[in-house]
N, C-alpha and C. Protein backbone atom coordinates (compact mmCIF):
# COMPACT_ATOMS: atom_id res chain seq x y z
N UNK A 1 26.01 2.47 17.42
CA UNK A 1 25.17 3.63 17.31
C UNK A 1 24.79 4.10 18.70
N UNK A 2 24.67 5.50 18.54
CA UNK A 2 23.95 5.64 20.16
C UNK A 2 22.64 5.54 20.05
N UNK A 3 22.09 5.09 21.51
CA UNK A 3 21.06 4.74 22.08
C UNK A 3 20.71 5.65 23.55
N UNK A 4 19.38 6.31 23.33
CA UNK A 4 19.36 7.06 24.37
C UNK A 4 18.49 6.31 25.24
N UNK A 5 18.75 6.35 26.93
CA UNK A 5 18.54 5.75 27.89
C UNK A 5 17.74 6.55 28.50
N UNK A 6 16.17 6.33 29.02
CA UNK A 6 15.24 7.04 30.10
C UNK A 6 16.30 6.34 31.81
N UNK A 7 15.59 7.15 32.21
CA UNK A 7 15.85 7.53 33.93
C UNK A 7 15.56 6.17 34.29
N UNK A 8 14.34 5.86 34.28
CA UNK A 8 14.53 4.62 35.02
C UNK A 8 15.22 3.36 35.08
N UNK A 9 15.46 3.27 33.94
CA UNK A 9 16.84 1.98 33.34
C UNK A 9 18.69 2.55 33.41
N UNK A 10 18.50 3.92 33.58
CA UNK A 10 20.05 4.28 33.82
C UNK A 10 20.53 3.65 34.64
N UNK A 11 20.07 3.21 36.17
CA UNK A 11 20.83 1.94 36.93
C UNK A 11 21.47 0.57 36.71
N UNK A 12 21.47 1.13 35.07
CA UNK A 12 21.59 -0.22 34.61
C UNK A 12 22.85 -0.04 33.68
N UNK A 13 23.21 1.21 33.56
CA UNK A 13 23.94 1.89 32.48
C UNK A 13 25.05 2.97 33.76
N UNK A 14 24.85 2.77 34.53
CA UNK A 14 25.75 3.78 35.43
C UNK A 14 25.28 5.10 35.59
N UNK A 15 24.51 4.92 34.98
CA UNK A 15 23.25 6.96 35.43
C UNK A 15 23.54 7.35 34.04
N UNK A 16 24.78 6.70 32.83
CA UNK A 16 24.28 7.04 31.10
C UNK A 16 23.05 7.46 30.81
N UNK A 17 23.18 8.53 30.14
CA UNK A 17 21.42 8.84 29.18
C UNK A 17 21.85 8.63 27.60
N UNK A 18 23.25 8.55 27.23
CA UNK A 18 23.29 7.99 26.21
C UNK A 18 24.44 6.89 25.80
N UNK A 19 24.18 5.67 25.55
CA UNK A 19 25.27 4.51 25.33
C UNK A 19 25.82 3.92 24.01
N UNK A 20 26.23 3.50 23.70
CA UNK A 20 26.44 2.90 22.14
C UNK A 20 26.09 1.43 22.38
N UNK A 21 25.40 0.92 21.43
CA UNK A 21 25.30 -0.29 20.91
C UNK A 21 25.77 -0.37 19.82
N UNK A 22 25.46 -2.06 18.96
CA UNK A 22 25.49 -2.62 17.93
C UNK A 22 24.50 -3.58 17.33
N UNK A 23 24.54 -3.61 16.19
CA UNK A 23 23.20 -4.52 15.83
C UNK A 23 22.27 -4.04 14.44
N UNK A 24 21.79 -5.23 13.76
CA UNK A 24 21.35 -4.93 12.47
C UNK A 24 19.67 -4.74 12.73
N UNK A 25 19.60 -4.95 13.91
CA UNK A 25 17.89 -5.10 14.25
C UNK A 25 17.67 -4.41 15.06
N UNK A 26 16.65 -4.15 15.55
CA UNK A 26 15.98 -3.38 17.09
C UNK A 26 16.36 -4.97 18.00
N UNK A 27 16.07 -5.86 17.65
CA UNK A 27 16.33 -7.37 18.55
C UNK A 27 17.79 -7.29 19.19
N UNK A 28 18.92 -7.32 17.51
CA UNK A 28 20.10 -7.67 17.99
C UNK A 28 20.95 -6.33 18.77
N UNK A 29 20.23 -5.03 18.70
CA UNK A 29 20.69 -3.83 19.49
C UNK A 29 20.44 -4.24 20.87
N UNK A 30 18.95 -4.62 20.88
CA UNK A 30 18.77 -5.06 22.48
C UNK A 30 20.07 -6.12 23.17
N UNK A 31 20.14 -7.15 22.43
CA UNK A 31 20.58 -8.17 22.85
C UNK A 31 22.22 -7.44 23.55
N UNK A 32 22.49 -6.68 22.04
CA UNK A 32 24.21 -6.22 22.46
C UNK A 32 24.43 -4.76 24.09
N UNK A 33 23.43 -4.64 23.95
CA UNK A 33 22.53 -3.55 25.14
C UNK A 33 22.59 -4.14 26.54
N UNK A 34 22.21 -5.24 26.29
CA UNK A 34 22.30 -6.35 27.46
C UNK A 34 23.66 -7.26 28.12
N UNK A 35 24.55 -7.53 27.07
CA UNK A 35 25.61 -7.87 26.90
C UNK A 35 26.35 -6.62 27.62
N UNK A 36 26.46 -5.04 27.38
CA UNK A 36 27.61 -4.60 28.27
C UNK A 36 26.54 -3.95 29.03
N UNK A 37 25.04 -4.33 29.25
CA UNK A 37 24.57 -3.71 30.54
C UNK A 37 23.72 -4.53 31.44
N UNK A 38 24.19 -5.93 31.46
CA UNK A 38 23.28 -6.93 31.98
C UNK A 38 22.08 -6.64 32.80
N UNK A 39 20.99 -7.04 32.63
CA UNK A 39 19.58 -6.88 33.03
C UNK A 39 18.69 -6.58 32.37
N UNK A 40 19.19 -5.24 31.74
CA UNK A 40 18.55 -4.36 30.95
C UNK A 40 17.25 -4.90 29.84
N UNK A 41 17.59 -5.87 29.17
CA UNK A 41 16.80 -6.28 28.22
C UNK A 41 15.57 -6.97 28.99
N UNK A 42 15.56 -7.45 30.00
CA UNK A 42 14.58 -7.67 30.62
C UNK A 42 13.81 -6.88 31.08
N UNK A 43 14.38 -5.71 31.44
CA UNK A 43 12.95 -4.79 31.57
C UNK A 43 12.11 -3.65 30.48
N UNK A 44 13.02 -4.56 29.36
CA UNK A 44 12.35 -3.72 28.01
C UNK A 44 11.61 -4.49 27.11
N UNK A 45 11.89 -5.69 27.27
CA UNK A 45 11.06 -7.06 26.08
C UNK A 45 10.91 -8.30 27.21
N UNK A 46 9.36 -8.75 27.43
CA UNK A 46 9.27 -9.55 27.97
C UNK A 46 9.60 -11.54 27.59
N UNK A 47 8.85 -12.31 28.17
CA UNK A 47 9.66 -13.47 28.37
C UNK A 47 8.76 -13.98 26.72
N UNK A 48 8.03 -13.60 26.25
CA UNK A 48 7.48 -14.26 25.03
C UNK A 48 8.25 -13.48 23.80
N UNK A 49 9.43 -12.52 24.34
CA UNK A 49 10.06 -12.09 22.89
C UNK A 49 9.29 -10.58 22.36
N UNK A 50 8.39 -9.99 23.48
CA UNK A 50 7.81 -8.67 22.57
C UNK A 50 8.00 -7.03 23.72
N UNK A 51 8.48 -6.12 22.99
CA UNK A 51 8.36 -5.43 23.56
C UNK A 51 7.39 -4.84 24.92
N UNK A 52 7.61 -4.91 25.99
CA UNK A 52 6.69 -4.93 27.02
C UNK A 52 6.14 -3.67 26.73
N UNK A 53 4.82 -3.47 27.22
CA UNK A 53 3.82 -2.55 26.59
C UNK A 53 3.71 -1.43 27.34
N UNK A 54 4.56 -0.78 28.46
CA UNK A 54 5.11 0.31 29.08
C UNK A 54 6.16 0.87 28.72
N UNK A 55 6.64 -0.07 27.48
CA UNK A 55 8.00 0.80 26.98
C UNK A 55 7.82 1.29 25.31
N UNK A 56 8.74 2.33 24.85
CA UNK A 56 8.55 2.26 23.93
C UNK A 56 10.15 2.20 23.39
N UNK A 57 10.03 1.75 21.89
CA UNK A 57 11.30 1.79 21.48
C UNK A 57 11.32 3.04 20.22
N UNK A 58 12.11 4.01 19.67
CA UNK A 58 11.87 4.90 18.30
C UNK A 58 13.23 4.40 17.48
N UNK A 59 12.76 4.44 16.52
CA UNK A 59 13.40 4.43 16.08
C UNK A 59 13.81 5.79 14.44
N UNK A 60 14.84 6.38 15.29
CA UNK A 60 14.63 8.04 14.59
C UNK A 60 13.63 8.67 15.42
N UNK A 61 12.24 8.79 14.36
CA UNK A 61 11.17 9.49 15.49
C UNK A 61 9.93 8.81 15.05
N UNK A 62 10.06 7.79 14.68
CA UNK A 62 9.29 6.57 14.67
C UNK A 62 8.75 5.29 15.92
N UNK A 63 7.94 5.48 16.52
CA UNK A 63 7.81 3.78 17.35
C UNK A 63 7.69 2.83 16.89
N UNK A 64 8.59 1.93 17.40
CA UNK A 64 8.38 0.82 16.48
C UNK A 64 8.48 -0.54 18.00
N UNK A 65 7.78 -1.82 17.09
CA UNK A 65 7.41 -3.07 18.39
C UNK A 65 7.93 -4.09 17.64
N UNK A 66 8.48 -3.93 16.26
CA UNK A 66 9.16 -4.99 16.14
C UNK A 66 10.50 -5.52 16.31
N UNK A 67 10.57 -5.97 17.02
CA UNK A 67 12.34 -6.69 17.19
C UNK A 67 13.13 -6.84 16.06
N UNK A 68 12.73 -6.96 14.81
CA UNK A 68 13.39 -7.41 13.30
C UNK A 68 13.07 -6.07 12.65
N UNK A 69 12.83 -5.07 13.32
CA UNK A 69 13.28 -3.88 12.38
C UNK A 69 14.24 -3.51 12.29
N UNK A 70 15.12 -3.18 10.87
CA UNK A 70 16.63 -2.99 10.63
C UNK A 70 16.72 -1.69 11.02
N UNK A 71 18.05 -1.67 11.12
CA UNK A 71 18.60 -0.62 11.79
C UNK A 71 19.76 0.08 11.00
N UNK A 72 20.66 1.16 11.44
CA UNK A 72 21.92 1.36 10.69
C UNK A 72 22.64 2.00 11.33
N UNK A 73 23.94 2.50 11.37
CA UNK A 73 24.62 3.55 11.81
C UNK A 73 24.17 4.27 12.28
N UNK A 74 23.41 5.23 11.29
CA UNK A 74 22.90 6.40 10.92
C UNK A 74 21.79 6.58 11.73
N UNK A 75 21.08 5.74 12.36
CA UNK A 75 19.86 5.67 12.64
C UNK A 75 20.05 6.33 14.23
N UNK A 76 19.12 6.80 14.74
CA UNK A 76 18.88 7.48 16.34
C UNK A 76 17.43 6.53 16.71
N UNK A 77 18.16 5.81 17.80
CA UNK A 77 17.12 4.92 19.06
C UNK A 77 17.15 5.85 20.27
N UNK A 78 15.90 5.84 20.54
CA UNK A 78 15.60 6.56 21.69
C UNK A 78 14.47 5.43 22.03
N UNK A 79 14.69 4.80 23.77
CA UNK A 79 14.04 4.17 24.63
C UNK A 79 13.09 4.97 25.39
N UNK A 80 11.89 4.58 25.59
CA UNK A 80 10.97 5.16 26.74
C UNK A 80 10.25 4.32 27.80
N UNK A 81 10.46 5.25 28.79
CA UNK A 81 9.42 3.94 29.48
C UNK A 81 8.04 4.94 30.31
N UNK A 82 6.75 4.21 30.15
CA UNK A 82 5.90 5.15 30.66
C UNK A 82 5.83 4.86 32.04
N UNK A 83 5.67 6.03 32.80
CA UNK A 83 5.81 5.91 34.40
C UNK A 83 4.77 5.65 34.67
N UNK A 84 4.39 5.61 36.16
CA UNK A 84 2.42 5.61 36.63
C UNK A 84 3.12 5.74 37.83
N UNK A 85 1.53 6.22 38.63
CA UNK A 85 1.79 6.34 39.56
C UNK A 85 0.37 7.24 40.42
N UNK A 86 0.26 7.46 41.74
CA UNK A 86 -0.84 7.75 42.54
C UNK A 86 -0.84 8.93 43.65
């Protein structure tokens, strides 16, 4: 399925804003996300397993924080990450 990529993680994707994954979950999309874009999942779900709380994940046009939410084909993921700054 595609997965749309914010700006700040495209270094991670080759400057992609949109990639394909695979996966029956928001978890196992990440995981396969990581697999052809190594790093990546680390700066979207931290080391206890939960979405880090500067990012968001949609799913369709839904947010969602759980890792075990199913997924499908059909479905549109869009990643966010909130910026900051001074």
């Amino acid at each position: 399925m595609k997965v749309r990529i914010p700006s700040p993680l495209r270094s991670y994707t080759g400057q992609l804003a949109v990639v394909d994954a695979e996966g029956a979950t928001i978890g196992a999309l990440l995981f396969d996300l990581d697999r052809r874009y190594p790093g990546i999942r680390f700066r979207m779900v931290d080391e206890q397993g939960r979405v880090r709380k500067h990012m968001k994940v949609f799913l369709n046009d839904e947010s969602v924080r759980d890792l075990d939410a199913p997924v499908s084909e059909r479905d549109e993921i869009t990643i966010m990450q909130a910026l900051s700054g001074g």
